[in-house]
Protein backbone atom coordinates (compact mmCIF):
# COMPACT_ATOMS: atom_id res chain seq x y z
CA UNK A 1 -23.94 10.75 -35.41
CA UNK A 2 -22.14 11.37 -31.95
CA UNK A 3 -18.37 10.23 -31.63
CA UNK A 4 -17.77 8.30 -28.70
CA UNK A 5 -15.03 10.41 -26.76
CA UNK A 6 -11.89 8.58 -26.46
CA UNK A 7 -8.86 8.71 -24.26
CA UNK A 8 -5.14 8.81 -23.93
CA UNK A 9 -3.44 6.54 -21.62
CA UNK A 10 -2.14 9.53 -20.09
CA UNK A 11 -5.93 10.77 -19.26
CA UNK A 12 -7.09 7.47 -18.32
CA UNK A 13 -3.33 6.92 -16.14
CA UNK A 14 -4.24 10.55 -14.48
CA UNK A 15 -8.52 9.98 -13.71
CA UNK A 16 -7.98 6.75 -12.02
CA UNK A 17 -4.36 7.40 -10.05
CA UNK A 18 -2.28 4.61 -12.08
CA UNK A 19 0.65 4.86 -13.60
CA UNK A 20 0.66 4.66 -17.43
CA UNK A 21 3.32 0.96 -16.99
CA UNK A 22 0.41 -0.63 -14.76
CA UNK A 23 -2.31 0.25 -18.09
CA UNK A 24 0.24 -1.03 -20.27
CA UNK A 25 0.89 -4.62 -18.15
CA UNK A 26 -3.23 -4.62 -17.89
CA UNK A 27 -2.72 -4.59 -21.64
CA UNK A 28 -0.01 -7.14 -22.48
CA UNK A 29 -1.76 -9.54 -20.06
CA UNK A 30 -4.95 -9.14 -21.74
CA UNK A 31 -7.36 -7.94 -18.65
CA UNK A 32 -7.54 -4.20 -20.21
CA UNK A 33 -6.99 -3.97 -23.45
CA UNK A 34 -8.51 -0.94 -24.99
CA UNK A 35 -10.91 -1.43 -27.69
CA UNK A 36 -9.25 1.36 -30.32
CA UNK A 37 -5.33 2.70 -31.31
CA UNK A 38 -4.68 5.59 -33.68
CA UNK A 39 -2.92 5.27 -36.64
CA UNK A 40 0.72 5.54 -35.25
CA UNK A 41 -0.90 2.57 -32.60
CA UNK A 42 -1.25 4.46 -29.53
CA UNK A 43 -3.88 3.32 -26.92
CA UNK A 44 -7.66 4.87 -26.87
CA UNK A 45 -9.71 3.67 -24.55
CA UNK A 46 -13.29 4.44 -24.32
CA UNK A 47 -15.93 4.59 -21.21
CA UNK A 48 -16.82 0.66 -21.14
CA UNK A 49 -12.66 0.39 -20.65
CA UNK A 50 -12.40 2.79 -17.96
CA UNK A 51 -15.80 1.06 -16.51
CA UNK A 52 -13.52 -1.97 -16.88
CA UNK A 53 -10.93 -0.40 -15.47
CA UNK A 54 -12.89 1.03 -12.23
CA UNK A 55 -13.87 -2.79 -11.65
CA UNK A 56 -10.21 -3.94 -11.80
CA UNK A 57 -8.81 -1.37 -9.33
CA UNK A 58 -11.88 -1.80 -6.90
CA UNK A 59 -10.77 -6.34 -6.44
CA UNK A 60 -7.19 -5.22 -6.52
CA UNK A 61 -7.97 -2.96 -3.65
CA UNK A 62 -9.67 -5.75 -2.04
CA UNK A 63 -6.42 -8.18 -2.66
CA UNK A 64 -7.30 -9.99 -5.75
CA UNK A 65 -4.81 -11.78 -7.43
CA UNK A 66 -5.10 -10.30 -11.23
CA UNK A 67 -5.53 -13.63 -12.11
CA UNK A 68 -8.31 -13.90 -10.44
CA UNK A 69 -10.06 -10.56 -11.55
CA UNK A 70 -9.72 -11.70 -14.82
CA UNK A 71 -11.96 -14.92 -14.23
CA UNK A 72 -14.55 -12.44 -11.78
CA UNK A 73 -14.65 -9.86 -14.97
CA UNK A 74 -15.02 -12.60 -17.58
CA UNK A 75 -18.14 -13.60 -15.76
CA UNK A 76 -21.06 -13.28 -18.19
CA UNK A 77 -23.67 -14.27 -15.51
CA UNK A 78 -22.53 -11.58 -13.18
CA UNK A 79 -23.91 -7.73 -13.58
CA UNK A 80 -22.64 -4.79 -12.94
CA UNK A 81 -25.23 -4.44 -9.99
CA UNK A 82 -23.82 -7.84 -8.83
CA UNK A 83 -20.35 -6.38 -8.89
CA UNK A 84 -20.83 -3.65 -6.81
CA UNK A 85 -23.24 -5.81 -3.93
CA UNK A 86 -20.50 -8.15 -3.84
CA UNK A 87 -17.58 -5.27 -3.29
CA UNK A 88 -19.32 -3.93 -1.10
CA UNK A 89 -19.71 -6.95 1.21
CA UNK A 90 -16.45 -7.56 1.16
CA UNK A 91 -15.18 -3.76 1.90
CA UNK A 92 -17.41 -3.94 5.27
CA UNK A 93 -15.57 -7.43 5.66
CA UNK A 94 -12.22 -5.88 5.54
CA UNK A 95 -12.76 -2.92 7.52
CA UNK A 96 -14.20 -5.02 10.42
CA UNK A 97 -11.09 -7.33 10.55
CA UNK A 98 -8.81 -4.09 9.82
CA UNK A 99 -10.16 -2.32 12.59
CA UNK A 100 -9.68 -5.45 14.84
CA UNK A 101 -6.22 -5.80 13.89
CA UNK A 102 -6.04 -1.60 14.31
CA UNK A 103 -6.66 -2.12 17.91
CA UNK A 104 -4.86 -5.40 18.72
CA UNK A 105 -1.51 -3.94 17.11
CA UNK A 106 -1.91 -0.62 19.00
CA UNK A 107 -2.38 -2.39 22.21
CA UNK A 108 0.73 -4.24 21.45
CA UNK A 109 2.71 -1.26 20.58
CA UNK A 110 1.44 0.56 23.64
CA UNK A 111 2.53 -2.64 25.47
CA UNK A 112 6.01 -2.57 24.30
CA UNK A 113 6.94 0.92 24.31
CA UNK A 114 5.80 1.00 28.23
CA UNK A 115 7.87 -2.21 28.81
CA UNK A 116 5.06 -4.38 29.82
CA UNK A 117 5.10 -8.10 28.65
CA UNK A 118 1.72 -9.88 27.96
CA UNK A 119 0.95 -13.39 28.93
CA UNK A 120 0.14 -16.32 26.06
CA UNK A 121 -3.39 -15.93 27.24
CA UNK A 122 -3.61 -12.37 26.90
CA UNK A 123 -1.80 -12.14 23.79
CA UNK A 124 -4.29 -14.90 22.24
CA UNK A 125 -7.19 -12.49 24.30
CA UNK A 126 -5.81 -9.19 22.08
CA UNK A 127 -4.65 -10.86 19.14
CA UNK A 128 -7.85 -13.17 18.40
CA UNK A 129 -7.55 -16.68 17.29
CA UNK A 130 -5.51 -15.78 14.38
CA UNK A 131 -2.44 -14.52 16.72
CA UNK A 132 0.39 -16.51 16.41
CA UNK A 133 3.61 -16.27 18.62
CA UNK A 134 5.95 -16.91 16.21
CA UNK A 135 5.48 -13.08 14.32
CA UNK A 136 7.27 -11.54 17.55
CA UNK A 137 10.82 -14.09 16.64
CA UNK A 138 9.73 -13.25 12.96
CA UNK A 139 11.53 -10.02 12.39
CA UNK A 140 14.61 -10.52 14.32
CA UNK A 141 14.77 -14.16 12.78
CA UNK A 142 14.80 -12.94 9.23
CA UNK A 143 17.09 -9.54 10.35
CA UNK A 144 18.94 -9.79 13.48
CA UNK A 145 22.08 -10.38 12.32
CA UNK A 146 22.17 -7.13 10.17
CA UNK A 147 23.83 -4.03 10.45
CA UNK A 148 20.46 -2.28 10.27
CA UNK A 149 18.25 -4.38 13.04
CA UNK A 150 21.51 -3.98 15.42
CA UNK A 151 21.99 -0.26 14.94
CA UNK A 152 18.24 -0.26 15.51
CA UNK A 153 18.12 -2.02 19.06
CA UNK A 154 20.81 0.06 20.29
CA UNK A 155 19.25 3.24 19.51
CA UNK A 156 15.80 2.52 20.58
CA UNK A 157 16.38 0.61 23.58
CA UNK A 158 17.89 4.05 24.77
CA UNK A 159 14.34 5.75 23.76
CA UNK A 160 12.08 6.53 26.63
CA UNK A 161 8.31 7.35 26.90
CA UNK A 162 8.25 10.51 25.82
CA UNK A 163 10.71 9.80 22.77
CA UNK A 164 8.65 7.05 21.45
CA UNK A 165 5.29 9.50 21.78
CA UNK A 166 7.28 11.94 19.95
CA UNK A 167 8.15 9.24 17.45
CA UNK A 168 4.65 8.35 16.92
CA UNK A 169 3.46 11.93 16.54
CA UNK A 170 5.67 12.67 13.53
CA UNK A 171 5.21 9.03 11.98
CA UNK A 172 1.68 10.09 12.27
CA UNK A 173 2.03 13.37 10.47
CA UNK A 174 3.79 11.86 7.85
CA UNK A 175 0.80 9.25 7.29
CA UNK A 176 -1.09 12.74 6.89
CA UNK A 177 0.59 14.37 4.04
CA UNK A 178 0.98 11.20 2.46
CA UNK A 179 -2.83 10.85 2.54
CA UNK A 180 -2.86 13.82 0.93
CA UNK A 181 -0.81 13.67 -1.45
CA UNK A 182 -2.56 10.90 -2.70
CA UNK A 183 -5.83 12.23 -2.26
CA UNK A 184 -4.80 15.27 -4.06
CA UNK A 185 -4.02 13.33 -6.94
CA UNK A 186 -0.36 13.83 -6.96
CA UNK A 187 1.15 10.76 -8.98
CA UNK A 188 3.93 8.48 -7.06
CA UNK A 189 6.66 10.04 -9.87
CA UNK A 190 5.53 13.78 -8.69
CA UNK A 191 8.12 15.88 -7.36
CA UNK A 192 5.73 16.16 -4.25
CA UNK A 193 5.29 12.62 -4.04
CA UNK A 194 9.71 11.41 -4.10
CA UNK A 195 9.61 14.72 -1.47
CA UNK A 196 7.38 12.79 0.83
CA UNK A 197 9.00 8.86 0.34
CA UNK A 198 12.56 10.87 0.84
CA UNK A 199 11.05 11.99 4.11
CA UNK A 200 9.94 9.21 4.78
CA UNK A 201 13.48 7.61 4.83
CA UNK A 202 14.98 10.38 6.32
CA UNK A 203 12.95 9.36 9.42
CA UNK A 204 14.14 5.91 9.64
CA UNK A 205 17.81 7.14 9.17
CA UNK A 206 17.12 9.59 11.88
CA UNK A 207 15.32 7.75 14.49
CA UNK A 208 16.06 3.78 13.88
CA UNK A 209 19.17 2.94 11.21
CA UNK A 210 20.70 4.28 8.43
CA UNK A 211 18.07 3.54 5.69
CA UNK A 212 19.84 4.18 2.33
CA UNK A 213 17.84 3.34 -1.00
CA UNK A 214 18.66 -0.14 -1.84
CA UNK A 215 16.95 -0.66 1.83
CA UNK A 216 14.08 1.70 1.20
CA UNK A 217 13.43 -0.22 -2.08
CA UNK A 218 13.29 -3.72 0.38
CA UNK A 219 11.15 -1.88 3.10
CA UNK A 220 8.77 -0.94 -0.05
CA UNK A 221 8.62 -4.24 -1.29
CA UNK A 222 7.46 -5.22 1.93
CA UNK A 223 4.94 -2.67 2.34
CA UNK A 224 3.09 -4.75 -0.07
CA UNK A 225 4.44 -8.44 -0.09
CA UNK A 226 3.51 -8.62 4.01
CA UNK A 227 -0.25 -8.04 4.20
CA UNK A 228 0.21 -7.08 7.84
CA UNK A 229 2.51 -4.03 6.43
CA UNK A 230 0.27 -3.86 3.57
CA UNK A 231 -2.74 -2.64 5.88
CA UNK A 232 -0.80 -0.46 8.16
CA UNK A 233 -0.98 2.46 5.01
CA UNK A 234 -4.37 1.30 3.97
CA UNK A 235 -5.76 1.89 7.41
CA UNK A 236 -4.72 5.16 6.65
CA UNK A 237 -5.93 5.81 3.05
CA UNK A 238 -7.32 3.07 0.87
CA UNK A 239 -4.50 2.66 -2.28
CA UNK A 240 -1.90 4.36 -0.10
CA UNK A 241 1.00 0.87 -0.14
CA UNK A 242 0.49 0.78 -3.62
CA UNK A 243 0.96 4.91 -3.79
CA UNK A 244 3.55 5.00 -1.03
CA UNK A 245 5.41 1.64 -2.91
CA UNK A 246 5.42 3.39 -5.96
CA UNK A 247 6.48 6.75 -4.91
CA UNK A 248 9.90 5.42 -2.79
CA UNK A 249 11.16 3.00 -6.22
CA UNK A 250 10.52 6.17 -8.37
CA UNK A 251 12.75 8.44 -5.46
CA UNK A 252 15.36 6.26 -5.37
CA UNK A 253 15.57 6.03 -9.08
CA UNK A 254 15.76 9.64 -9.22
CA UNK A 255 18.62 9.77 -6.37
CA UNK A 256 20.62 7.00 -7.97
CA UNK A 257 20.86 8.40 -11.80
């Protein structure tokens, strides 16, 4: 008789890029719960969990509440051939609008940096017909009156062309090796990931306002609470807010023990 192989929740937190805290909430909510424990009750989870598992991480790419996953996954009527047609239909969905929104927000940045203001109608034009004015007042509604968002506009409203391409170039590069990192496999509580989230907000201290952790934890936060934020990083690697999220909470834990 063949064993079935079993794994750790270590193994199964490495192979799929979660921490070992998201397979245990999976657990206590009851949308992975792995179908063995040894003897001393740790977790063993077999391939039909991490098949389980693959499925759950694909719709919470997508956005899916985990509420929801639960009800697609519980789903007797639906295959696993099913599953897949329907992810990928909406993957092509998302990148379409993402790529819109790509373009549109570059535009705008372009736009701003070179001092040139846009019209309603050209805004709408850019934008699409889900463009609303009212995100421009948003940020300095919610943060004009701090310390941060005024240190910010003084410094930048100094910046010219050439500073802001410079900007842009080493944001870029940090999107790079952030990529990596993630693609690499490097887990958001590596040494090599904290290295990259304390860059990271070493470049907002440097170039914008003094971004100490308690803010860095509230920019991370956002990263994933704003889905505009939110698909800034995925644009850049799918899973990389989650990653990037993940890997600035576990930095400034480390700073501030």
């Amino acid at each position: 008789m063949v064993r079935m192989r079993e794994y750790s929740v270590g193994e199964v937190a490495r192979v799929a890029k979660v921490t070992v805290r998201t397979l245990h909430h999976y657990d206590r909510i009851g949308l992975l719960s792995p179908v063995g424990r040894t003897a001393a009750g740790y977790r063993r989870y077999r391939d039909a969990d991490l098949d389980r598992l693959q499925q759950i991480l694909f719709y919470r790419e997508l956005g899916f509440p985990l509420e929801e996953i639960a009800a697609v996954l519980e789903d007797t009527q639906t295959g696993p051939t099913e599953h897949l047609r329907r992810q990928h239909a909406l993957l092509r969905e998302r990148i379409s609008r993402l790529e819109e929104l790509a373009g549109a927000v570059e535009h705008a940045m372009e736009a701003a940096k070179m001092g040139i203001r846009m019209t309603p109608e050209e805004k709408f034009e850019v934008f699409g017909p889900d463009y609303r004015e009212s995100w421009e007042a948003e940020a300095e509604q919610r943060y004009g009156t701090s310390p941060a968002w005024q240190e910010s506009r003084r410094r930048t409203s100094r910046y010219t062309k050439a500073d802001w391409q410079r900007l842009q170039a080493e944001g870029a590069a940090l999107h790079e090796r952030l990529a990596a990192a993630l693609a690499a496999g490097h887990r958001p509580d590596s040494p090599e990931a904290m290295e990259l989230a304390e860059e990271h907000r070493r470049q907002i201290t440097a170039h914008y306002y003094t971004c100490g952790y308690e803010i860095h934890r509230g920019l991370a936060a956002m990263y994933l609470a704003d889905p505009r934020f939110t698909a800034t990083y995925e644009r850049v690697a799918p899973g990389l807010a989650q990653w990037l999220h993940d890997a600035i909470l576990a930095n400034a834990d480390r700073a501030e023990r």
